[in-house]
Protein backbone atom coordinates (compact mmCIF):
# COMPACT_ATOMS: atom_id res chain seq x y z
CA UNK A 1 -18.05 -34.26 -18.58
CA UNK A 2 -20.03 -31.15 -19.86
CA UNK A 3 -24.27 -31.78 -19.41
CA UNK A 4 -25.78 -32.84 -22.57
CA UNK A 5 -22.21 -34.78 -23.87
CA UNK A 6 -21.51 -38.39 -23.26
CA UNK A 7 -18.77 -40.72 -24.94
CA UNK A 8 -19.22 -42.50 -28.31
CA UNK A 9 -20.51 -45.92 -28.45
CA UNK A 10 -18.42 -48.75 -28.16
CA UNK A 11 -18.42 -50.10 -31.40
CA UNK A 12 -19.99 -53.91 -30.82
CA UNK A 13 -17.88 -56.72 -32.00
CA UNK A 14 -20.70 -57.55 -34.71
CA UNK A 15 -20.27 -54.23 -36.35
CA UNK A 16 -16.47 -54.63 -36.42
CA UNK A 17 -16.22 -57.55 -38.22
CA UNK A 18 -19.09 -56.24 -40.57
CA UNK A 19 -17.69 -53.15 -41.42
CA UNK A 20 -14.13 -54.65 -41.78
CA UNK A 21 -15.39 -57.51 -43.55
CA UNK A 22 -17.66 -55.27 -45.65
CA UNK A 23 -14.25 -53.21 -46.82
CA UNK A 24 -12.38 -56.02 -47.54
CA UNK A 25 -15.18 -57.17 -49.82
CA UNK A 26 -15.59 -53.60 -51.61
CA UNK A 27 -11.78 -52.87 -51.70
CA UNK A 28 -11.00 -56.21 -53.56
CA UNK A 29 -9.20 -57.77 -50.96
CA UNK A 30 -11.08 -61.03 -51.86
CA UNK A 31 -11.33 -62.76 -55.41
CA UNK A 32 -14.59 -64.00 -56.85
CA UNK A 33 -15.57 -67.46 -55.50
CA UNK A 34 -13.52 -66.58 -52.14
CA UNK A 35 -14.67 -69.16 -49.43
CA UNK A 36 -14.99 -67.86 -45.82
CA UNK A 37 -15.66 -69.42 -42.56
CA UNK A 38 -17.13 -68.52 -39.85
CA UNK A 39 -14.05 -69.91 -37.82
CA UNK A 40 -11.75 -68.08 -40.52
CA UNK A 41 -13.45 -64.94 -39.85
CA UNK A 42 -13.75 -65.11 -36.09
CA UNK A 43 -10.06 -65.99 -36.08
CA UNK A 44 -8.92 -62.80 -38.32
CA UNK A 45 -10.72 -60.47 -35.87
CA UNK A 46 -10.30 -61.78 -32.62
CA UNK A 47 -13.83 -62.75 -31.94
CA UNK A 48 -16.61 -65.19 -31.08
CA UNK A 49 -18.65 -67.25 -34.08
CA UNK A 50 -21.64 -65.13 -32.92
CA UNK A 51 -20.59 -61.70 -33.66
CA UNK A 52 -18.92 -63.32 -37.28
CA UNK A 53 -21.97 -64.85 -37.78
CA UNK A 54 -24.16 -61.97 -37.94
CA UNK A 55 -21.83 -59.88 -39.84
CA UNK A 56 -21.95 -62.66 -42.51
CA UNK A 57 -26.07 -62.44 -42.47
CA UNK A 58 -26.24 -58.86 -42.78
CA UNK A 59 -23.61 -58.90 -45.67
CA UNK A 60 -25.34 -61.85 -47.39
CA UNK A 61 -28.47 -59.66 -47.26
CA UNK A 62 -26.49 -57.08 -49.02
CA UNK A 63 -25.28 -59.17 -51.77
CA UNK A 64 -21.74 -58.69 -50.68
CA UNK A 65 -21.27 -62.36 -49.94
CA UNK A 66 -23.39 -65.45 -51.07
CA UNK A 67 -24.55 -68.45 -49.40
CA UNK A 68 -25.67 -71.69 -51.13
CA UNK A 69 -28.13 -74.30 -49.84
CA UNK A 70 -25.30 -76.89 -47.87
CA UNK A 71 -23.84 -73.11 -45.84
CA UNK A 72 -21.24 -72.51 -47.96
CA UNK A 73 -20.48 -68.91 -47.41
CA UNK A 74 -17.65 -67.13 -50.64
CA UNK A 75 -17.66 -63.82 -52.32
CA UNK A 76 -19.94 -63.50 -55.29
CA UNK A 77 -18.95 -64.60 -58.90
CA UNK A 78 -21.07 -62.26 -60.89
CA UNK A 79 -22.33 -63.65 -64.38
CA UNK A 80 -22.66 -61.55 -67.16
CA UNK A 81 -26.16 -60.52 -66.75
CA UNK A 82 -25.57 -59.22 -63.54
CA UNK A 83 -22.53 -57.67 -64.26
CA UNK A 84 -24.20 -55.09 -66.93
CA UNK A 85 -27.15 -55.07 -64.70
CA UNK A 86 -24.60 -53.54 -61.86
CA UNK A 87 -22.91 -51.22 -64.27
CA UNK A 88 -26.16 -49.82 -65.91
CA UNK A 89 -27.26 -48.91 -62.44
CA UNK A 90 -24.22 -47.06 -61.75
CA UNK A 91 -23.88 -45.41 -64.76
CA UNK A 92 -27.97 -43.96 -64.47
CA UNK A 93 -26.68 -43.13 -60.70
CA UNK A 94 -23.05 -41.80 -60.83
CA UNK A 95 -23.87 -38.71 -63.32
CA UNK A 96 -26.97 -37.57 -61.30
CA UNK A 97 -24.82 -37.61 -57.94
CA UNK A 98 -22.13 -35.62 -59.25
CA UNK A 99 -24.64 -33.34 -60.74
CA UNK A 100 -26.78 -32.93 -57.41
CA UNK A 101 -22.76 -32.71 -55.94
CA UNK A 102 -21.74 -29.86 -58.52
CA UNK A 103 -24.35 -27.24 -57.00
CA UNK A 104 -22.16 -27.53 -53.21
CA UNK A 105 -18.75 -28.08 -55.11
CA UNK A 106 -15.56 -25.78 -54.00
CA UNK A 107 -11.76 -25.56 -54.47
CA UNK A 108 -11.18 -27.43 -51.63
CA UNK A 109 -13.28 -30.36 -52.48
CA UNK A 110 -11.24 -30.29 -55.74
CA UNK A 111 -7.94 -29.95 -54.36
CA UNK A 112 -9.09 -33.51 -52.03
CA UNK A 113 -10.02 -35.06 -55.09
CA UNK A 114 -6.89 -34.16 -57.36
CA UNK A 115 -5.11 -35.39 -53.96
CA UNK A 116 -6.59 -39.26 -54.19
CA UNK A 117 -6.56 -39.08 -57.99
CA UNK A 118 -2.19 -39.16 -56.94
CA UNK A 119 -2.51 -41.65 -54.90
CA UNK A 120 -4.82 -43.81 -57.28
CA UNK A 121 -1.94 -42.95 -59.77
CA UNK A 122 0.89 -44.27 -57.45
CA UNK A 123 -0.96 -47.22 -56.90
CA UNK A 124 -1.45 -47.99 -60.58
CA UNK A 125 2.32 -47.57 -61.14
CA UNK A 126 2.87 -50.15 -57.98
CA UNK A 127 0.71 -52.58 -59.53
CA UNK A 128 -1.10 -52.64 -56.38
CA UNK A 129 -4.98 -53.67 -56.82
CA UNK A 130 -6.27 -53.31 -54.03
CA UNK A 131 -5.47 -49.77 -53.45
CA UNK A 132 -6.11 -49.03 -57.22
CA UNK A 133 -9.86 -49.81 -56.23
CA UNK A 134 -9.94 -48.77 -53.05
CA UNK A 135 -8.72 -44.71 -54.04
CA UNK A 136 -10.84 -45.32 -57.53
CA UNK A 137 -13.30 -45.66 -55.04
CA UNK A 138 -12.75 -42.55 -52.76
CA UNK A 139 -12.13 -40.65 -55.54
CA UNK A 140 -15.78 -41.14 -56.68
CA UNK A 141 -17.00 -41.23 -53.13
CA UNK A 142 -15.64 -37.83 -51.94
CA UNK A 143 -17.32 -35.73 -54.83
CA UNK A 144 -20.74 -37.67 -54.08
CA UNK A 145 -20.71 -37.21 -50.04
CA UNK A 146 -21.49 -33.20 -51.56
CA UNK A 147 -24.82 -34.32 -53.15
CA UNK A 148 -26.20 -34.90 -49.56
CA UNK A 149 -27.92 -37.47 -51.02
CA UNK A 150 -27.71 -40.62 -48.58
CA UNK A 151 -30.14 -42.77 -49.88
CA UNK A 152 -28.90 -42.91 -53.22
CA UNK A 153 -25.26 -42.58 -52.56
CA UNK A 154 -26.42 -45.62 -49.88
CA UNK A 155 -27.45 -47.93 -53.18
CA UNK A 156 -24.40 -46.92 -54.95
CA UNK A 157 -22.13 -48.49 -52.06
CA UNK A 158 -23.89 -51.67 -52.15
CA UNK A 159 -23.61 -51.95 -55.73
CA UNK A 160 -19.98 -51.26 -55.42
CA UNK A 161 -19.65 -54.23 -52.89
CA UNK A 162 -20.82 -56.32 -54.92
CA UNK A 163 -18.70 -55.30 -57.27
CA UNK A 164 -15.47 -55.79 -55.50
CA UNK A 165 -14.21 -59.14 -56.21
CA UNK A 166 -14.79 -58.79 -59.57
CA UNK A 167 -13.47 -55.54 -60.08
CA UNK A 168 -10.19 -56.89 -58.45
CA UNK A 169 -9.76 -59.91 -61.15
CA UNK A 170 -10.77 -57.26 -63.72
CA UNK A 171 -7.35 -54.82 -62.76
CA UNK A 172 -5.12 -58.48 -62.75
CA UNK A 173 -6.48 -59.29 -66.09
CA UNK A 174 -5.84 -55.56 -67.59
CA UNK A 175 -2.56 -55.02 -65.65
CA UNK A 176 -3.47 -51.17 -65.99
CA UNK A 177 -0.12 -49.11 -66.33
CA UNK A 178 -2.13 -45.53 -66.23
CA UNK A 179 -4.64 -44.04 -63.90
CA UNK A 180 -8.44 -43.89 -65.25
CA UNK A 181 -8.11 -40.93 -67.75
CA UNK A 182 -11.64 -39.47 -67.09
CA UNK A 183 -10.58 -38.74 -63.43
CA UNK A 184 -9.22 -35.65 -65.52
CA UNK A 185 -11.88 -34.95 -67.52
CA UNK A 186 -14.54 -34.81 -64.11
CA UNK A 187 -12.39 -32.77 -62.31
CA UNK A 188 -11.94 -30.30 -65.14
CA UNK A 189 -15.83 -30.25 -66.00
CA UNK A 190 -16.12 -29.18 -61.74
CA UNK A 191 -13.65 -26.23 -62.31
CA UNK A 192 -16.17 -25.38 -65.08
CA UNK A 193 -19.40 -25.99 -63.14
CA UNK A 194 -20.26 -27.48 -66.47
CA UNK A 195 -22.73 -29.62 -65.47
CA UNK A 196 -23.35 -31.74 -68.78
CA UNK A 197 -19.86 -32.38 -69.26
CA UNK A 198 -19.64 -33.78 -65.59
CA UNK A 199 -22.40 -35.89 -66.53
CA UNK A 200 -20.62 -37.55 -69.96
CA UNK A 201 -17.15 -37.90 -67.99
CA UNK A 202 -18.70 -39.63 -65.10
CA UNK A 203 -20.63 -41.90 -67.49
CA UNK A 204 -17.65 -42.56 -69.70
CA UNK A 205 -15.41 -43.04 -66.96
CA UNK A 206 -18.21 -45.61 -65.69
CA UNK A 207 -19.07 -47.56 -69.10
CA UNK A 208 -15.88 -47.97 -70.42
CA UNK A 209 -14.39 -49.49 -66.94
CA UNK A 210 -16.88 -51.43 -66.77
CA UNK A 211 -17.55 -53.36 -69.82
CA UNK A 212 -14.40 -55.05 -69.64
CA UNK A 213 -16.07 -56.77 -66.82
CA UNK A 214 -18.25 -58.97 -69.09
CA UNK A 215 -15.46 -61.98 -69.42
CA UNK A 216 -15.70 -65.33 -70.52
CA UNK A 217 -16.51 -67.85 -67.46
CA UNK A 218 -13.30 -68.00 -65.23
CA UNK A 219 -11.31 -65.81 -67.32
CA UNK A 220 -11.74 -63.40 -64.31
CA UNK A 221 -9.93 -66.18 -61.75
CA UNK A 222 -6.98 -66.69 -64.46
């Protein structure tokens, strides 16, 4: 072993579930009003209550799951209120990350995201939801990683976990048979380095996902 170099950390068992767990959350795997146990979850990932346990607190902190007052643990079922709320914070955040991410854009980073823009196509054609989100997802991700701008892209991933459920009863109550057509329209304002027009197709592509989220209670579930 060279001086000054030692191996990566073991990744603790806590962490695992958490960031597993976490992903499952964000990705959709889980409806709204999903109930989870700390058996269940020790069971899917071969370990101890403890280590589930404290990947449930952290994500319970994070709004990604919700606990009532008798310990029921379940994903979140988002009213309508908090719905918009959610969605007006990413549309104020979205646009100015992929504005701060414009400045440190390059082919390549286009090329990536016209990549997972095909793949989010495929999996609109499969009628598969979960990897519908989970590429919308890295789509967005990939061009805001270039803002350099953790503390804000930070907030945007826990708003997106929250999210998650929701957005995954959303896609089975649309039954989408096209990808998102703004995907275009942001990847043709980056070729520009037109920096306003970024802006309005990020919003757009934001606002008019999400306010099909606002449904009627337990339309989402149908």
């Amino acid at each position: 072993m060279r001086p000054g170099f030692s191996d990566p950390p073991v990744q603790s068992a806590h962490d695992r579930v958490y960031r597993g767990l976490r992903l499952q959350v964000m990705h959709g795997e889980l409806l709204p009003g999903t109930a989870l146990t700390l058996r269940g979850i020790g069971k899917s990932f071969d370990v101890s209550m403890t280590p589930a346990r404290e990947a449930v607190r952290r994500l319970t902190a994070e709004g990604a799951l919700t606990m009532s007052a008798s310990g029921r643990v379940a994903t979140p079922e988002l009213s309508n209120e908090r719905i918009e709320e959610l969605a007006s914070i990413r549309a104020l955040l979205e646009p100015e990350l992929a504005s701060r991410a414009l400045r440190r854009a390059h082919l390549a980073l286009i090329g990536r995201m016209e990549s997972i823009n095909e793949a989010n196509a495929r999996a609109v054609h499969r009628q598969d939801a979960v990897e519908y989100i989970r590429t919308n997802l890295e789509f967005h991700r990939t061009l805001y990683l270039r803002a350099q701008s953790p503390a804000m892209l930070g907030l945007l991933e826990t708003v997106w976990l929250q999210l998650g459920p929701t957005m995954r009863a959303l896609y089975a109550r649309l039954r989408r048979t096209a990808a998102p057509p703004h995907h275009r329209l942001i990847l043709e304002a980056l070729r520009a380095g037109d920096d306003a027009a970024l802006r309005l197709a990020l919003r757009t592509d934001v606002t008019q996902g999400l306010r099909h989220l606002a449904v009627y209670p337990g339309e989402a579930r149908a």
